[in-house]
C-alpha atoms as a PDB file:
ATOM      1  CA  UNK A   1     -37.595-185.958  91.081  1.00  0.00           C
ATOM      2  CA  UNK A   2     -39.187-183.466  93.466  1.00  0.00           C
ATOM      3  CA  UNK A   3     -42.117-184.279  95.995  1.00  0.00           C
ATOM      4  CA  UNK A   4     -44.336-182.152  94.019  1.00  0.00           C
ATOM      5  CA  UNK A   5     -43.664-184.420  91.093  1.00  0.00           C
ATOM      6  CA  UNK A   6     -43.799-187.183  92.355  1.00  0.00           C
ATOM      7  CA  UNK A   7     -47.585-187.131  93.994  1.00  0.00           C
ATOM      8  CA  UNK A   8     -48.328-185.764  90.433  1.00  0.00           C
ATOM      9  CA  UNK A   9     -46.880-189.033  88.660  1.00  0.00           C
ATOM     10  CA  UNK A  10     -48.681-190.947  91.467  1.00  0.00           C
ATOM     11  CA  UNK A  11     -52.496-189.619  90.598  1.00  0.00           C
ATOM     12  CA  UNK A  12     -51.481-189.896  86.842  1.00  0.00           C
ATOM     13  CA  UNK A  13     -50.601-193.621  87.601  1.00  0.00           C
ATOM     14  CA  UNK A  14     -53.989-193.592  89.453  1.00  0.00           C
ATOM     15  CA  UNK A  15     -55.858-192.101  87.438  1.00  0.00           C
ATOM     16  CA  UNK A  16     -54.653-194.207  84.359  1.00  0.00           C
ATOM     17  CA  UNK A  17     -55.372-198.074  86.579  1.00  0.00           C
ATOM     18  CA  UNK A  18     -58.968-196.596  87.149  1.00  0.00           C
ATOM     19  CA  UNK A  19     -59.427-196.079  83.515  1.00  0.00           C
ATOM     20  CA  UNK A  20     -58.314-199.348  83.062  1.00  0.00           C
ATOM     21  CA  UNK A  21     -60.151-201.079  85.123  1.00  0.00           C
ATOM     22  CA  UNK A  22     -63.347-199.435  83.866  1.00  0.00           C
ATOM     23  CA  UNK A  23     -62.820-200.007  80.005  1.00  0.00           C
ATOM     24  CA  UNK A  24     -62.022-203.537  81.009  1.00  0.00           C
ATOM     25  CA  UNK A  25     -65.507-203.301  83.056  1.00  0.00           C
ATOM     26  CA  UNK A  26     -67.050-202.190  80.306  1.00  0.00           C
ATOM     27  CA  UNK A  27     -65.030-204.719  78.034  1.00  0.00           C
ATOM     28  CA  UNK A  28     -66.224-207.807  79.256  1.00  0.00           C
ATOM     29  CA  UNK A  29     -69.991-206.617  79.878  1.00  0.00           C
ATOM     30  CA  UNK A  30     -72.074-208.380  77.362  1.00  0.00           C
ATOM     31  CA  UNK A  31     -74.507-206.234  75.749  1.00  0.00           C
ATOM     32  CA  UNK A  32     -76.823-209.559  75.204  1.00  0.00           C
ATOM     33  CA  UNK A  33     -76.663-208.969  79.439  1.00  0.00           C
ATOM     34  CA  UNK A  34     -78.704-205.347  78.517  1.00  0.00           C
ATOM     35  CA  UNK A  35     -81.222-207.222  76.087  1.00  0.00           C
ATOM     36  CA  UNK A  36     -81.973-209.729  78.887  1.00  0.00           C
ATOM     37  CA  UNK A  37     -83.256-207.031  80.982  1.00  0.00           C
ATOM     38  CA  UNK A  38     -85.079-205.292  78.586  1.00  0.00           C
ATOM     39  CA  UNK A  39     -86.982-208.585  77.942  1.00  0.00           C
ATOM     40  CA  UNK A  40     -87.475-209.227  81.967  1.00  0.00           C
ATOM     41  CA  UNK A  41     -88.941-205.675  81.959  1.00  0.00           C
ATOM     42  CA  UNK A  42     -91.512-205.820  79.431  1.00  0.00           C
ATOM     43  CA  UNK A  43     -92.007-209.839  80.945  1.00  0.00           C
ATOM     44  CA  UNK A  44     -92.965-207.558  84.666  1.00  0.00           C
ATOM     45  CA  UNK A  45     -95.349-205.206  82.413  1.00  0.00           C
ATOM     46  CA  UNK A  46     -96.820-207.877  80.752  1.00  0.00           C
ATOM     47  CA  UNK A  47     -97.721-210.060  83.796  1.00  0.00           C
ATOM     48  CA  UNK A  48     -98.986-206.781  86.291  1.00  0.00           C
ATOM     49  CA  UNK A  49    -100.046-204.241  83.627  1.00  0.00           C
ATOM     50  CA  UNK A  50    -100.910-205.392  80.387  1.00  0.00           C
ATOM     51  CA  UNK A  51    -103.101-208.229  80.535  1.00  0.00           C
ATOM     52  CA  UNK A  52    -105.093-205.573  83.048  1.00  0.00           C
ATOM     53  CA  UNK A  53    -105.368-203.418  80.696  1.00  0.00           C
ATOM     54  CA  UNK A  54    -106.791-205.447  77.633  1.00  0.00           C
ATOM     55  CA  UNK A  55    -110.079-205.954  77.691  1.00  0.00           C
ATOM     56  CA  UNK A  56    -109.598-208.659  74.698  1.00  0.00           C
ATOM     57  CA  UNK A  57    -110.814-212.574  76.483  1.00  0.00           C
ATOM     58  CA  UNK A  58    -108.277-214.703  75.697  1.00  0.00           C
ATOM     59  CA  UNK A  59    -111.069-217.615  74.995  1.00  0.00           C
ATOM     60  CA  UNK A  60    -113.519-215.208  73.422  1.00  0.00           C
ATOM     61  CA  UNK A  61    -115.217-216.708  70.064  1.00  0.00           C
ATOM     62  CA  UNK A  62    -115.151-214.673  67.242  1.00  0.00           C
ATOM     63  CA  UNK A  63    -116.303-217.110  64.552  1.00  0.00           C
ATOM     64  CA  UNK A  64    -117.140-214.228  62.196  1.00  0.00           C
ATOM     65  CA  UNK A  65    -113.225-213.862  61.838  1.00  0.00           C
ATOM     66  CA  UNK A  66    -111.120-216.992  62.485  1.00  0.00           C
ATOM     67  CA  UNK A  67    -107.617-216.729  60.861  1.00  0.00           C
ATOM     68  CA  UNK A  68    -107.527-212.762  60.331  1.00  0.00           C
ATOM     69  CA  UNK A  69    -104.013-211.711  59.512  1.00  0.00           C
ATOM     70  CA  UNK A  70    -102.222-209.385  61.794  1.00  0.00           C
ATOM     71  CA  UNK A  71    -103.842-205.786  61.514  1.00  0.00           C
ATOM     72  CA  UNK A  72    -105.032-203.202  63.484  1.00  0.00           C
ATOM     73  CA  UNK A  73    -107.644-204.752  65.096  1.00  0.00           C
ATOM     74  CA  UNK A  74    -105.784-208.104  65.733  1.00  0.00           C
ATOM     75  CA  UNK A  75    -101.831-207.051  66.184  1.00  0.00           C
ATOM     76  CA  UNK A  76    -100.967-210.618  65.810  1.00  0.00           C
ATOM     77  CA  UNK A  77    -104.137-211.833  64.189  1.00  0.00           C
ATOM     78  CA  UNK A  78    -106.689-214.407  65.201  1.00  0.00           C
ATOM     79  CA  UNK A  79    -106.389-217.932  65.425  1.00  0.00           C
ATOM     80  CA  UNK A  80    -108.973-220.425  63.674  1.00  0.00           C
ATOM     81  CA  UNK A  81    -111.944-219.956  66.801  1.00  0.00           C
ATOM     82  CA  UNK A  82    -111.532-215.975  65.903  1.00  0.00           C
ATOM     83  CA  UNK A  83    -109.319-215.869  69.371  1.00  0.00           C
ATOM     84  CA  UNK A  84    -107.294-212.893  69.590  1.00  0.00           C
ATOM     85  CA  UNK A  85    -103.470-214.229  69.443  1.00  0.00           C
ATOM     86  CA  UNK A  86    -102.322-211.248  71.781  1.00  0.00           C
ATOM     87  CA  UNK A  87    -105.011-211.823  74.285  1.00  0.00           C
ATOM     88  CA  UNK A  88    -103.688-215.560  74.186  1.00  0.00           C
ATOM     89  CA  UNK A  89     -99.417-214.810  74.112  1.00  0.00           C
ATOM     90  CA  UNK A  90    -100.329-212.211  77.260  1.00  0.00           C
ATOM     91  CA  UNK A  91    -102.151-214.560  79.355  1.00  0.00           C
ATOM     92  CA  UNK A  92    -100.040-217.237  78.524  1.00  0.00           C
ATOM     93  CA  UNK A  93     -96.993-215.438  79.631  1.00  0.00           C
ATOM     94  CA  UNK A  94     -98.618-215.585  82.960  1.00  0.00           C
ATOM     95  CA  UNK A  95     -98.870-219.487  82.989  1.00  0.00           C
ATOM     96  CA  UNK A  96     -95.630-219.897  81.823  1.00  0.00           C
ATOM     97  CA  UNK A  97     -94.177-217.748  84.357  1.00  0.00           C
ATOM     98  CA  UNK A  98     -96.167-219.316  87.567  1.00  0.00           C
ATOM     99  CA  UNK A  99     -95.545-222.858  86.488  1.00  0.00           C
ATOM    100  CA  UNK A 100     -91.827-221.372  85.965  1.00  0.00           C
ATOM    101  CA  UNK A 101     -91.287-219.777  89.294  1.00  0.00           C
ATOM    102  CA  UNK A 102     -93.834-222.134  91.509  1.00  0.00           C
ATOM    103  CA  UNK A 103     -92.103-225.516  89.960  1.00  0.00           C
ATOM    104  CA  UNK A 104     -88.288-223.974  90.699  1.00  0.00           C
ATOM    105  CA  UNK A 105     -89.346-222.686  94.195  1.00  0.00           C
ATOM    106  CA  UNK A 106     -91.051-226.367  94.796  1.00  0.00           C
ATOM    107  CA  UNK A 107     -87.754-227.951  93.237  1.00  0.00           C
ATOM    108  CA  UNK A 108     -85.620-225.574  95.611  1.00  0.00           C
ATOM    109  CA  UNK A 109     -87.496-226.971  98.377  1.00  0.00           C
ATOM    110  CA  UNK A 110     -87.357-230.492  97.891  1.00  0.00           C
ATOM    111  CA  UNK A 111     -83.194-230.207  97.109  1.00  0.00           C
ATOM    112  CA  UNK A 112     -83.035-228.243 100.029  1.00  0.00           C
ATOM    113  CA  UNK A 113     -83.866-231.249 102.323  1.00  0.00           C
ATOM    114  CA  UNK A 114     -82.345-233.899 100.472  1.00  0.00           C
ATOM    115  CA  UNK A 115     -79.081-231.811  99.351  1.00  0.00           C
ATOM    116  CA  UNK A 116     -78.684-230.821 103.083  1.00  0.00           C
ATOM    117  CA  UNK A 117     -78.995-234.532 104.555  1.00  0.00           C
ATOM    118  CA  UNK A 118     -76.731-235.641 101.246  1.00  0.00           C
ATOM    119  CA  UNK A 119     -73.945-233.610 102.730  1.00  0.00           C
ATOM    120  CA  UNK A 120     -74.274-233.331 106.686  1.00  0.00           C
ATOM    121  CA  UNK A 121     -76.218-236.576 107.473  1.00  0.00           C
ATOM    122  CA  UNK A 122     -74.713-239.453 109.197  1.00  0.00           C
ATOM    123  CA  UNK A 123     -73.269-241.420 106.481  1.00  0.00           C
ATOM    124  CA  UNK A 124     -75.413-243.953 105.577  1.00  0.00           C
ATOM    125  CA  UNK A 125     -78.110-241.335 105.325  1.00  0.00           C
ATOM    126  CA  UNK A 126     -76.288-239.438 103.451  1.00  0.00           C
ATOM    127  CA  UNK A 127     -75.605-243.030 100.582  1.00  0.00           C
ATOM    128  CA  UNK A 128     -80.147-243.697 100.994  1.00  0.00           C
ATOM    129  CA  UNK A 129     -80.442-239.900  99.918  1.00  0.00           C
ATOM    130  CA  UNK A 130     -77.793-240.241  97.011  1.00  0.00           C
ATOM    131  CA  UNK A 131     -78.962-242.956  95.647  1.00  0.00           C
ATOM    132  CA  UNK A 132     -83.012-241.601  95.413  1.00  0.00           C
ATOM    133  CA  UNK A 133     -81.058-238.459  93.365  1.00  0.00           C
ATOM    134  CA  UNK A 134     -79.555-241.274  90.823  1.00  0.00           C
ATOM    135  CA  UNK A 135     -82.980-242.727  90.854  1.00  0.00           C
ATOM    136  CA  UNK A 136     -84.423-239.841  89.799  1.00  0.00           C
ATOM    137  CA  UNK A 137     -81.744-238.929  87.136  1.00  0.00           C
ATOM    138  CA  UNK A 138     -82.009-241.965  85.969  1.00  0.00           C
ATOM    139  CA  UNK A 139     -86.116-241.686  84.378  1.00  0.00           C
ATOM    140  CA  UNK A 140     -86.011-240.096  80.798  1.00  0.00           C
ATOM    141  CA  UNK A 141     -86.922-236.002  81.669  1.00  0.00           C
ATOM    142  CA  UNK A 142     -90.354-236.254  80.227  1.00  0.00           C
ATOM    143  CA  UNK A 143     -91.461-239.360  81.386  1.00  0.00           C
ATOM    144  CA  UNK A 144     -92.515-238.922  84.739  1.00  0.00           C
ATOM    145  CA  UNK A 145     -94.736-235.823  84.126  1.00  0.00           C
ATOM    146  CA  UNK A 146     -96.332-237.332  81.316  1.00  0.00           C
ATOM    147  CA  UNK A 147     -97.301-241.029  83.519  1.00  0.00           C
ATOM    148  CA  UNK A 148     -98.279-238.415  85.946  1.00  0.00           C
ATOM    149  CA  UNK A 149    -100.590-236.175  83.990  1.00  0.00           C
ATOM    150  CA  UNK A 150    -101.934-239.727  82.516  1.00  0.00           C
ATOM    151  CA  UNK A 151    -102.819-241.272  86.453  1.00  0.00           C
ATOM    152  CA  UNK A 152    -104.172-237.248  87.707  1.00  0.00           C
ATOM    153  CA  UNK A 153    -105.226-236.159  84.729  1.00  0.00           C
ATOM    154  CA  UNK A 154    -103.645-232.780  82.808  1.00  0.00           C
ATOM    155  CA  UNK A 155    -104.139-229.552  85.225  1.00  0.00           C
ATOM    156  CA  UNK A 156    -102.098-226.598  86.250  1.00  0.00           C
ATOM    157  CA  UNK A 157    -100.871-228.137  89.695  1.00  0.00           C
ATOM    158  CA  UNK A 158     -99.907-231.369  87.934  1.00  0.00           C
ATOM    159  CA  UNK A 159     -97.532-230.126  85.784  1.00  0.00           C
ATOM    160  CA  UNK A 160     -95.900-227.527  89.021  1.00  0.00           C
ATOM    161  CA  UNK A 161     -95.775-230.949  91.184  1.00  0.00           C
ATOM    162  CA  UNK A 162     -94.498-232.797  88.304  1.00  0.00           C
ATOM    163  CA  UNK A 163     -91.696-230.396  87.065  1.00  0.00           C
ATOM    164  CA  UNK A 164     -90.834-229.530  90.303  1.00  0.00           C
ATOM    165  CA  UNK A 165     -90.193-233.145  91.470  1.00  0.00           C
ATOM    166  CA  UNK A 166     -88.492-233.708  87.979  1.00  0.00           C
ATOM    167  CA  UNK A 167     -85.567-230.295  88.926  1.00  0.00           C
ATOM    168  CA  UNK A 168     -85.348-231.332  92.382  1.00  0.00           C
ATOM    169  CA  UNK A 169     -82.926-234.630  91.787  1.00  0.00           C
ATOM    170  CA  UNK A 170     -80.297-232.351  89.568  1.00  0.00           C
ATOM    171  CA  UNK A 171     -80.833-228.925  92.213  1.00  0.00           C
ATOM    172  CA  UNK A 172     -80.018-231.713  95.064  1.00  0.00           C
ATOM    173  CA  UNK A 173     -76.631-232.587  93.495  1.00  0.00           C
ATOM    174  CA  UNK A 174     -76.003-228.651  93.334  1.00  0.00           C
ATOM    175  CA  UNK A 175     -76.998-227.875  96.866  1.00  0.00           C
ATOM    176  CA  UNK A 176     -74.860-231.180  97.840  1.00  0.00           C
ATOM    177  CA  UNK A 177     -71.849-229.450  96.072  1.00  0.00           C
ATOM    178  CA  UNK A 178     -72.384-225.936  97.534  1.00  0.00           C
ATOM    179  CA  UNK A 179     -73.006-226.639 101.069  1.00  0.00           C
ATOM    180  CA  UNK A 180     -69.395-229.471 100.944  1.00  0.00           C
ATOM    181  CA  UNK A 181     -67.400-226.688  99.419  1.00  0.00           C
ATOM    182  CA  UNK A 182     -68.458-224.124 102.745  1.00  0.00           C
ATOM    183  CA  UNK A 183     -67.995-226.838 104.598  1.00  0.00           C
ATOM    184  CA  UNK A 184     -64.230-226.865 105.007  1.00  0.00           C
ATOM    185  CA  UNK A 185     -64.056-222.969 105.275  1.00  0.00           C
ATOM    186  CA  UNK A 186     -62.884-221.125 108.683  1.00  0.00           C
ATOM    187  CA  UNK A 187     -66.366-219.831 109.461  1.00  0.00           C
ATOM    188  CA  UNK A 188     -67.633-223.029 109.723  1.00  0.00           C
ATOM    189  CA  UNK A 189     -64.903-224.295 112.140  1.00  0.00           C
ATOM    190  CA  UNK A 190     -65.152-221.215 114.199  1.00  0.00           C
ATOM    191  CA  UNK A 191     -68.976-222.149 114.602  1.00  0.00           C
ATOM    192  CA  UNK A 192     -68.484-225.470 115.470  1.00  0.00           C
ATOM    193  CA  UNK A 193     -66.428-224.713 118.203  1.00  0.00           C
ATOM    194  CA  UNK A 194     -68.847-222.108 119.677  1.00  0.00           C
ATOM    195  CA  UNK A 195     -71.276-225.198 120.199  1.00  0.00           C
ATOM    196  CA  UNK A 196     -73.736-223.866 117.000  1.00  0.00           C
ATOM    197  CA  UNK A 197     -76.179-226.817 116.557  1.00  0.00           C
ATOM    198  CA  UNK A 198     -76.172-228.236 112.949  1.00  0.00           C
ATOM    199  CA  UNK A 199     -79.733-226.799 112.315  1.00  0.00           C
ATOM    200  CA  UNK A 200     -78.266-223.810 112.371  1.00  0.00           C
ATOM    201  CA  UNK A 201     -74.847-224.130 110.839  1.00  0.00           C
ATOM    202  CA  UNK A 202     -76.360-225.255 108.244  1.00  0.00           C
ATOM    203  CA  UNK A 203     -79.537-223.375 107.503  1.00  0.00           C
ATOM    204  CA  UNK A 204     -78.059-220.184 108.308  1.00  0.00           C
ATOM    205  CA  UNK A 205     -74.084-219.961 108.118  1.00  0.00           C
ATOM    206  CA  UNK A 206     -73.689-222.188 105.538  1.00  0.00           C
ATOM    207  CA  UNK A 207     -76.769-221.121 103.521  1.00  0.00           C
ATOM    208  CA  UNK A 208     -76.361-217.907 103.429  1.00  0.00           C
ATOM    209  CA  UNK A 209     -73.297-218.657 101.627  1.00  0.00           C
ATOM    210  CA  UNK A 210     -74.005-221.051  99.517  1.00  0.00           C
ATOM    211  CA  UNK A 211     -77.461-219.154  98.288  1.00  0.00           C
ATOM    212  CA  UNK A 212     -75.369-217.793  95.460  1.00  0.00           C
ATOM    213  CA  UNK A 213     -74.871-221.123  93.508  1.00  0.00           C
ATOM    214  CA  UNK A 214     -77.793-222.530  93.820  1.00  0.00           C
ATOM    215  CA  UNK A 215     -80.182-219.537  92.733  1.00  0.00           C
ATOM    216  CA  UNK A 216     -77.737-219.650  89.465  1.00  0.00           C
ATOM    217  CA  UNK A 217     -79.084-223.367  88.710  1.00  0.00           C
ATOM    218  CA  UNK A 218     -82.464-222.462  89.885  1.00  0.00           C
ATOM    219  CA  UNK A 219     -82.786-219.916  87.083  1.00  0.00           C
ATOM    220  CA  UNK A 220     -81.818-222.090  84.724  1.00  0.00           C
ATOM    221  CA  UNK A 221     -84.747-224.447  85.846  1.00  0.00           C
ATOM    222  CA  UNK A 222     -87.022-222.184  85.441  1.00  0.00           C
ATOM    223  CA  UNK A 223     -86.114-221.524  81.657  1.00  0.00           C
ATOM    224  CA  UNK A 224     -86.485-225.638  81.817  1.00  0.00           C
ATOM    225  CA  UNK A 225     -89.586-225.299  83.790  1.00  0.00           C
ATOM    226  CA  UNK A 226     -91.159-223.224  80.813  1.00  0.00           C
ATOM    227  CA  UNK A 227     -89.987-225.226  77.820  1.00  0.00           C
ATOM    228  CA  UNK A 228     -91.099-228.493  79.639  1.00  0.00           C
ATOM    229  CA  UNK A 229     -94.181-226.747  80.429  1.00  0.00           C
ATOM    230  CA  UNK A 230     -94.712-225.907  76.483  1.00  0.00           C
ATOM    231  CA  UNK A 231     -94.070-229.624  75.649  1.00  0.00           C
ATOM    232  CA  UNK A 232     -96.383-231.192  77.898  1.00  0.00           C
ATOM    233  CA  UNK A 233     -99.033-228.664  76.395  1.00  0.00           C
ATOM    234  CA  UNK A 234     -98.015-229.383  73.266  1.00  0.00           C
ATOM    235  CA  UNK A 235     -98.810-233.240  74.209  1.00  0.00           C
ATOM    236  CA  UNK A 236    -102.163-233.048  75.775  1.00  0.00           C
ATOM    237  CA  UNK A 237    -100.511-233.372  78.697  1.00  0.00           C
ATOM    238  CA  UNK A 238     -99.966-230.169  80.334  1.00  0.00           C
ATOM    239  CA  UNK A 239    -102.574-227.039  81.240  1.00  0.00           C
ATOM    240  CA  UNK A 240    -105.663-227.791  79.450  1.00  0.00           C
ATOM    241  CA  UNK A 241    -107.623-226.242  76.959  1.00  0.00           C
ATOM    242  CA  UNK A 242    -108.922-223.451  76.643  1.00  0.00           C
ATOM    243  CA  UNK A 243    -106.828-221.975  78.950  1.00  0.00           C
ATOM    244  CA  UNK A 244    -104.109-220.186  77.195  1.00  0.00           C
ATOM    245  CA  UNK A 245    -100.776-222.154  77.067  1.00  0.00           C
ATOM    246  CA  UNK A 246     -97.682-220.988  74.932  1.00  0.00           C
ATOM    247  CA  UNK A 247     -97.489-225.163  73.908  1.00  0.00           C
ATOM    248  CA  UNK A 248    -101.240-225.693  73.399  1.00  0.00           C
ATOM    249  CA  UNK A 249    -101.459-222.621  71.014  1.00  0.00           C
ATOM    250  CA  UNK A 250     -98.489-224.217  69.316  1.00  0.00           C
ATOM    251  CA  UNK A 251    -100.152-227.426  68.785  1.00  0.00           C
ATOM    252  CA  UNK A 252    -103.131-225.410  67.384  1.00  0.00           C
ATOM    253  CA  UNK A 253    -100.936-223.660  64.602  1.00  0.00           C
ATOM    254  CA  UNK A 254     -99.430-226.738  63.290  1.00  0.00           C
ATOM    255  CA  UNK A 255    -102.718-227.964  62.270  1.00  0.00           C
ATOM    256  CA  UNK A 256    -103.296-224.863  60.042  1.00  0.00           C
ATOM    257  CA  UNK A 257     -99.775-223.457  59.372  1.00  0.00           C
ATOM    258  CA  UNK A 258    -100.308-225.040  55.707  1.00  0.00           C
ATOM    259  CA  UNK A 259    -103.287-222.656  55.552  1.00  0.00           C
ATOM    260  CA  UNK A 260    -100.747-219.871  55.505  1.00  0.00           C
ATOM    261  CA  UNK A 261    -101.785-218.651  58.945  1.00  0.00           C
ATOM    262  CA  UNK A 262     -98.341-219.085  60.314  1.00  0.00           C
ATOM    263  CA  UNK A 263     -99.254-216.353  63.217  1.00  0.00           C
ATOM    264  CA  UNK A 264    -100.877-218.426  65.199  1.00  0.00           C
ATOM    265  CA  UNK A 265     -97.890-220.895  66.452  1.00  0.00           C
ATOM    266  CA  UNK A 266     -95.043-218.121  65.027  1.00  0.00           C
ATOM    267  CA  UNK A 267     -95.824-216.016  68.266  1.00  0.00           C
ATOM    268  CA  UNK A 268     -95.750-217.784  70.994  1.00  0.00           C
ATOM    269  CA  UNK A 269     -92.896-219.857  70.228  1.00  0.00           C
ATOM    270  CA  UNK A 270     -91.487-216.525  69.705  1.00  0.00           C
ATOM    271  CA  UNK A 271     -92.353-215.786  72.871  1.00  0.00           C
ATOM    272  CA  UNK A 272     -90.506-219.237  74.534  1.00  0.00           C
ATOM    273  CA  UNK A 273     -87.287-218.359  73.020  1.00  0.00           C
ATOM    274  CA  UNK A 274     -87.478-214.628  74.543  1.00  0.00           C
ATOM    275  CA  UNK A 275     -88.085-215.958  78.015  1.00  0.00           C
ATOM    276  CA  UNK A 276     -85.707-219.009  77.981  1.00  0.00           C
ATOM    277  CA  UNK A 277     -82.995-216.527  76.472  1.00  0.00           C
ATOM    278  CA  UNK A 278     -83.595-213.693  79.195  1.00  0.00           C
ATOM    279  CA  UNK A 279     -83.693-216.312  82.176  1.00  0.00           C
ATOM    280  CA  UNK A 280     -80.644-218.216  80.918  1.00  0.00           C
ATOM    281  CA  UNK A 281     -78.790-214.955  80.510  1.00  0.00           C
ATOM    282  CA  UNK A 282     -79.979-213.970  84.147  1.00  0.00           C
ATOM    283  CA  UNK A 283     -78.200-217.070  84.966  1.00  0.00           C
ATOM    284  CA  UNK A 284     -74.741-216.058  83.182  1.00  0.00           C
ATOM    285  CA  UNK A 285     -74.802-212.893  84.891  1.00  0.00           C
ATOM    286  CA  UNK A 286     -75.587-214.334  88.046  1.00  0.00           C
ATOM    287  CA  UNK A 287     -72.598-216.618  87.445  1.00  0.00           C
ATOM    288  CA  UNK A 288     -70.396-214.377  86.820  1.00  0.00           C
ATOM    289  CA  UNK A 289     -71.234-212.078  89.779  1.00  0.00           C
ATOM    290  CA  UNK A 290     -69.895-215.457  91.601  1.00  0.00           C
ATOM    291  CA  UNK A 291     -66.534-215.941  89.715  1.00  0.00           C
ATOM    292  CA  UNK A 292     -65.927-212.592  90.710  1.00  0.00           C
ATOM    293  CA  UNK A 293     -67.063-212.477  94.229  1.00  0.00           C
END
């Protein structure tokens, strides 16, 4: 075979592992993946833009037309105070989302201190901060934010403090893990023996390398942050009436779903299982991002 001929066979053979390795891209990419983005989209629009734009109170009265079917005046119809159940999903979307992201960022916080003694403290710090995380697995998930909401009293900062004490003890076990497996790596030898204090080794080399892992778990508690936050609501014991609450407006449709009006609790759990599904596919992607890092 000629040198001419054998550069061509070369790009062929080129040529041909690129296509491979981009129909096997495109193989394993989960269109659900493309759906979970379209959702976080319209989730941005509908927290900055639309609620903006509607001039719709969520806790207006209309008693002149309580349980109106969706139309065109009331997309998803009105609930039994004549409340528009648009103006409510929108504005609810917002509490969801703030208890979701200020409970997981409290959560990362707290497992950031206990998760970093748990795995470079001396070692009988290291036992005291384990067992508090066993402690704290050990209460029944909805417990402790409802004997909390029952001693404060049901608000929007109980239920962030509550939920985001509740995700800290499993988000500590996962920081634990994450910073111990960087621990053993070169990098952190090699930074040891340039006299880096532990402060820093940990809070910078080893975080920024272990950041990965952990914001994969910390999306998921935010999807857990929101369907918590819809069953505390749903209980009385979360954000208070009338403030617009995915759980509370539940709650309210149950009592008149027999009516027929099955709008009024259809949408907003509708709107749960969007969410929950976008962040926990978030989560996969972000996961997989890692197995193939």
């Amino acid at each position: 075979m000629t040198r001419g001929k054998k550069e061509t066979h070369a790009k062929e053979s080129v040529g041909t592992m690129d296509a491979e390795a981009m129909s096997r891209r495109f193989k394993y990419r989960n269109p659900m993946t493309y759906w979970a983005g379209a959702i976080f989209v319209v989730l941005l629009a509908v927290l900055i833009v639309i609620p903006a734009a509607i001039s719709t109170s969520p806790t207006a009265l209309n008693v002149g037309d309580p349980l109106a079917a969706p139309s065109s005046e009331h997309l998803l119809g009105t609930d039994q105070l004549g409340r528009d159940v648009l103006a409510r999903v929108l504005h609810g979307t917002r509490i969801s989302m703030v208890v979701a992201v200020a409970s997981a960022a409290l959560a990362l916080a707290i497992a950031t201190v206990i998760g970093g003694l748990a795995a470079t403290g001396r070692p009988w710090l290291q036992e005291v901060c384990m067992r508090l995380v066993d402690v704290g697995l050990a209460f029944p998930g909805i417990l402790f934010p409802l004997v909390l909401s029952a001693v404060i009293g049901p608000s929007l900062i109980t239920t962030v403090i509550a939920l985001g004490v509740l995700f800290s003890f499993p988000l500590s076990r996962v920081v634990r893990s994450a910073i111990y497996n960087e621990y053993g790596n070169d990098y952190v030898t090699a930074a040891r023996m340039l006299g880096t204090n532990r402060v820093r080794l940990v809070g910078y080399h080893i975080g920024i390398n272990a950041m990965l892992p952990v914001l994969v778990y910390t999306t998921l508690v935010m999807a857990s942050a929101i369907l918590a936050e819809a069953a505390l609501s749903f209980l009385g014991a979360g954000v208070p009436p009338p403030a617009p609450s995915w759980g509370n407006m539940i709650r309210d449709g149950l009592t008149i779903v027999h009516a027929g009006a099955w709008w009024v609790s259809f949408f907003p759990g509708l709107a749960i299982v969007c969410t929950v599904f976008a962040l926990n596919r978030f989560s996969e992607a972000l996961g997989r991002r890692l197995r193939t890092r």
